[in-house]
C-alpha atoms as a PDB file:
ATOM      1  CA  UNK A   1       0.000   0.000   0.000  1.00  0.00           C
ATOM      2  CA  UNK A   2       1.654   3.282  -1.257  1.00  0.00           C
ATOM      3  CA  UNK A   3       1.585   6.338   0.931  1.00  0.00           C
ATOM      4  CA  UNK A   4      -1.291   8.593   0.588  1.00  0.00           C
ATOM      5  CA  UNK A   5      -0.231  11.956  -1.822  1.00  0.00           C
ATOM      6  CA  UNK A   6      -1.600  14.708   1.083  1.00  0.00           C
ATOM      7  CA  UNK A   7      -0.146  12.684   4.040  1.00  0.00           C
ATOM      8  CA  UNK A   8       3.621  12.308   1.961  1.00  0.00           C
ATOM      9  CA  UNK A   9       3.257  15.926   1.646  1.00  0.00           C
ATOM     10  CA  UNK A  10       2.396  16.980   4.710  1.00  0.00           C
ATOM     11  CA  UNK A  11       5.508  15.012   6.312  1.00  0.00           C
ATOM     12  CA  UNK A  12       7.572  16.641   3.635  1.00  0.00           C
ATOM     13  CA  UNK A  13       6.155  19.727   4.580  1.00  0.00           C
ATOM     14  CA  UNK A  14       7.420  18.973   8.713  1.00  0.00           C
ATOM     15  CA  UNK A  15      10.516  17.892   6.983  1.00  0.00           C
ATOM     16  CA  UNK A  16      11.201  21.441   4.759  1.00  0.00           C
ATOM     17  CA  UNK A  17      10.092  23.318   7.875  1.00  0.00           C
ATOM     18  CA  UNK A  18      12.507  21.306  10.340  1.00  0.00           C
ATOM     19  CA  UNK A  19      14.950  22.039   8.023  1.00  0.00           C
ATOM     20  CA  UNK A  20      14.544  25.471   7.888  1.00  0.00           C
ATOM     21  CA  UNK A  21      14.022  25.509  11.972  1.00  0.00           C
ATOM     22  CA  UNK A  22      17.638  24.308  12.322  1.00  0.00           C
ATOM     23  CA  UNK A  23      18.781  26.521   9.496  1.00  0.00           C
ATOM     24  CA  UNK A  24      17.635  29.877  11.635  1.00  0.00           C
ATOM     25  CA  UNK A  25      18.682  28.241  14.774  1.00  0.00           C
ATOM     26  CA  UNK A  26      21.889  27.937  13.365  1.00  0.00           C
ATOM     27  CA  UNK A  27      21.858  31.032  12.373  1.00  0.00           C
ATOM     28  CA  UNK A  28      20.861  33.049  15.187  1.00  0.00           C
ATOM     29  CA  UNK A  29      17.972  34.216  13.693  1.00  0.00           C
ATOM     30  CA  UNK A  30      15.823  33.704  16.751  1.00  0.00           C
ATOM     31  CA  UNK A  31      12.443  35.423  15.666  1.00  0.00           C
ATOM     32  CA  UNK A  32      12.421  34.099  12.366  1.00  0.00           C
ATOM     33  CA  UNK A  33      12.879  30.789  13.931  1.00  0.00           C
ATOM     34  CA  UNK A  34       9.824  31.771  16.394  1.00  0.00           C
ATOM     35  CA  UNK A  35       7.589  32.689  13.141  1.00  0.00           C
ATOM     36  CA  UNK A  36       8.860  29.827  11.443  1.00  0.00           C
ATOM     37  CA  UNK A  37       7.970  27.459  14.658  1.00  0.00           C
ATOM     38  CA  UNK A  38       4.332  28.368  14.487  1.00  0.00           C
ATOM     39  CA  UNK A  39       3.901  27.211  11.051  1.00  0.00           C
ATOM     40  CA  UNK A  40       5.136  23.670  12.221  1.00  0.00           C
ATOM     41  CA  UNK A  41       3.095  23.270  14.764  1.00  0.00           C
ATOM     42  CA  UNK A  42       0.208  24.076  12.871  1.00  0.00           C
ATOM     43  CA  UNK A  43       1.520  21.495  10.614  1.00  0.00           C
ATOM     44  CA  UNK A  44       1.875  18.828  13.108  1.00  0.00           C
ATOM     45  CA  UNK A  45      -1.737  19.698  14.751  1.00  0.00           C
ATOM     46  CA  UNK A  46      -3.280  19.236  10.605  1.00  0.00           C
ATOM     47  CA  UNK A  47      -1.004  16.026  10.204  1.00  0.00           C
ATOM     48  CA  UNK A  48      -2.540  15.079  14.435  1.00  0.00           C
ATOM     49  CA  UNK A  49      -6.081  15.470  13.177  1.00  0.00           C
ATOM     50  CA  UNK A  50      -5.896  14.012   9.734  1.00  0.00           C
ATOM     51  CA  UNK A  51      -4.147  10.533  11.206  1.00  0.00           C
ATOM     52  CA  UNK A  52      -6.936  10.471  13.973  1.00  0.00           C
ATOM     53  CA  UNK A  53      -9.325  10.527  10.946  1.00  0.00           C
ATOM     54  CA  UNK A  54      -7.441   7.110   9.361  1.00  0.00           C
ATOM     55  CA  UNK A  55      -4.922   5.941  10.805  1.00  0.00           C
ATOM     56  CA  UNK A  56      -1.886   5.255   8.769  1.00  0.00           C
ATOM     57  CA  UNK A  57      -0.786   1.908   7.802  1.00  0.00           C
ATOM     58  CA  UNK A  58       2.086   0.182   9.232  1.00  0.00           C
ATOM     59  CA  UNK A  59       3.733  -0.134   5.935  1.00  0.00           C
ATOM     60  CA  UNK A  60       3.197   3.586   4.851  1.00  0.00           C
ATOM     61  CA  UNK A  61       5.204   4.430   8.060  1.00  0.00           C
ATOM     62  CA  UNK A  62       7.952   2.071   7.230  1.00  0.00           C
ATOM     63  CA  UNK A  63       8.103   4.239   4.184  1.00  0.00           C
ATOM     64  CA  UNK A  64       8.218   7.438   6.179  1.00  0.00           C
ATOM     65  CA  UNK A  65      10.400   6.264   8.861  1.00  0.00           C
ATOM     66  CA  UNK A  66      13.441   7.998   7.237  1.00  0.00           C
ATOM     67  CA  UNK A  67      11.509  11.123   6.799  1.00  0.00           C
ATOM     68  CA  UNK A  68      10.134  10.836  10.852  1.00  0.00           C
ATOM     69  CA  UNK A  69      13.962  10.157  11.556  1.00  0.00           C
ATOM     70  CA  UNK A  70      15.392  13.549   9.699  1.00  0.00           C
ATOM     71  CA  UNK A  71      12.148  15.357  11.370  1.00  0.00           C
ATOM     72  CA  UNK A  72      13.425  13.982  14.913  1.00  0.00           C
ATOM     73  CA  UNK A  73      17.140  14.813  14.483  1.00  0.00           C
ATOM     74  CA  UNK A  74      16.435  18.180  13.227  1.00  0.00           C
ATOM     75  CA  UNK A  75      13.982  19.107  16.673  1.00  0.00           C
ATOM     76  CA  UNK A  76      16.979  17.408  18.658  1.00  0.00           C
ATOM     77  CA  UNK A  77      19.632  19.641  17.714  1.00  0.00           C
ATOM     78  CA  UNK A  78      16.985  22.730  17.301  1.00  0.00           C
ATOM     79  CA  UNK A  79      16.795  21.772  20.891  1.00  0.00           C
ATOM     80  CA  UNK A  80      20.138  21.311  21.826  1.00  0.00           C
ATOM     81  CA  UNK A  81      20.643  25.328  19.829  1.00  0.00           C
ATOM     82  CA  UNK A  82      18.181  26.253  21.879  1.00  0.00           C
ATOM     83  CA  UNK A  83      19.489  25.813  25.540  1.00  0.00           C
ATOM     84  CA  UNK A  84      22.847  26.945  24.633  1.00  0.00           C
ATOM     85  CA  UNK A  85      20.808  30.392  23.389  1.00  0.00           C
ATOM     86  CA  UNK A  86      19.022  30.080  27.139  1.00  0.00           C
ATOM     87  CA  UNK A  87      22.145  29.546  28.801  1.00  0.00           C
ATOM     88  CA  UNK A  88      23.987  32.479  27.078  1.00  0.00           C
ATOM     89  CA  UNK A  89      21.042  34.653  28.000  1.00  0.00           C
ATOM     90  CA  UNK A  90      21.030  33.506  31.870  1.00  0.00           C
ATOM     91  CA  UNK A  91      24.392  34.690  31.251  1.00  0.00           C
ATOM     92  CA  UNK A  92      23.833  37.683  30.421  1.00  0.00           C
ATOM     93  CA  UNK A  93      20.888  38.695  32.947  1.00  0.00           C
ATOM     94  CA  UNK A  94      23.603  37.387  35.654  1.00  0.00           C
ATOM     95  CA  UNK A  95      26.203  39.986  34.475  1.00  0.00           C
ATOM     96  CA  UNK A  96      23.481  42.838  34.119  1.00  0.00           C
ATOM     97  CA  UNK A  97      22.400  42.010  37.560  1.00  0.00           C
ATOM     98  CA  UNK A  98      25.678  42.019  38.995  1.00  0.00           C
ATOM     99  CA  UNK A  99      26.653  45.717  36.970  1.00  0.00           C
ATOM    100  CA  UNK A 100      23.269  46.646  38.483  1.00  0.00           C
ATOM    101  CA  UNK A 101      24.095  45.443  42.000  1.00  0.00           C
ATOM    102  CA  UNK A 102      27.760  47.173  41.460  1.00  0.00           C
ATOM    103  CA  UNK A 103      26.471  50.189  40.081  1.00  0.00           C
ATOM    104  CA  UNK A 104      24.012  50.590  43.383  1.00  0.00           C
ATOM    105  CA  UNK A 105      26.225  49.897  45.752  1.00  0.00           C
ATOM    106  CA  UNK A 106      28.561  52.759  43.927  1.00  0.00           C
ATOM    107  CA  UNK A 107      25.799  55.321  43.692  1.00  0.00           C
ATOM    108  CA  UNK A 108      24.979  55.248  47.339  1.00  0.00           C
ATOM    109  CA  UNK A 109      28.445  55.523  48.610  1.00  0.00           C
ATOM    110  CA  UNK A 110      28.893  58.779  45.864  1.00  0.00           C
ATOM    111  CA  UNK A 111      29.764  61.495  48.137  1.00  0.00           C
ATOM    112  CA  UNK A 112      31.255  59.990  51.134  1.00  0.00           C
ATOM    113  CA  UNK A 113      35.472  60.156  51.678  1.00  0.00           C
ATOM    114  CA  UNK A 114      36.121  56.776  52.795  1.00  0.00           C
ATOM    115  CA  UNK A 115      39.545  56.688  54.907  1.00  0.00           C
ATOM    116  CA  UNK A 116      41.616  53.401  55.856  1.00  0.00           C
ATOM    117  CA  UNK A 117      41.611  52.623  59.212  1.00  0.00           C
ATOM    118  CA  UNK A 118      44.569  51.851  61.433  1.00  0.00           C
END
């Protein structure tokens, strides 16, 4: 049994948009990657909905196991992109709120002749 035309294109579609998900995260290009995430996921809701409908055959996913595979690595190192991007930015709201703790901490003493004691 051959795998229906709309379902082969709507796992190609995942595929192209994985693709391109890894692409931006690669990239950088965080709010493309955002806009680009939606789509997916309204992808994989139509592709939810449409298997609940008829479910596919076990040979038809035997032929789209390389395609599931692809879709899985991609979303695995999206992921992976993705936490080193968190971590950097838990980086960087550490330093801020260490300049901001610094840069108190300077402010109130501004003024005041601070001598060493003997």
């Amino acid at each position: 049994m051959a795998i229906e035309p709309h379902l082969l294109m709507t796992y190609q579609k995942l595929l192209s948009l994985s693709q391109t998900m890894l692409h931006l995260a690669s990239a950088g290009s965080w709010d493309a990657l955002i806009e680009t995430e939606v789509d997916y996921i309204g992808a994989v809701e139509r592709l939810s909905q449409s298997t609940q409908a008829s479910p596919i055959s076990s040979q038809a996913l035997t032929q789209l196991r390389p395609v599931l595979r692809n879709i899985l690595d991609n979303e695995a190192q999206v992921r992976v992109l993705l936490q080193e991007r968190m971590n950097e930015l838990a980086g960087l709201v550490t330093q801020s709120n260490k300049q901001k703790s610094l840069n108190s901490t300077y402010t109130s003493m501004r003024g005041n002749i601070l001598y060493p004691q003997d």
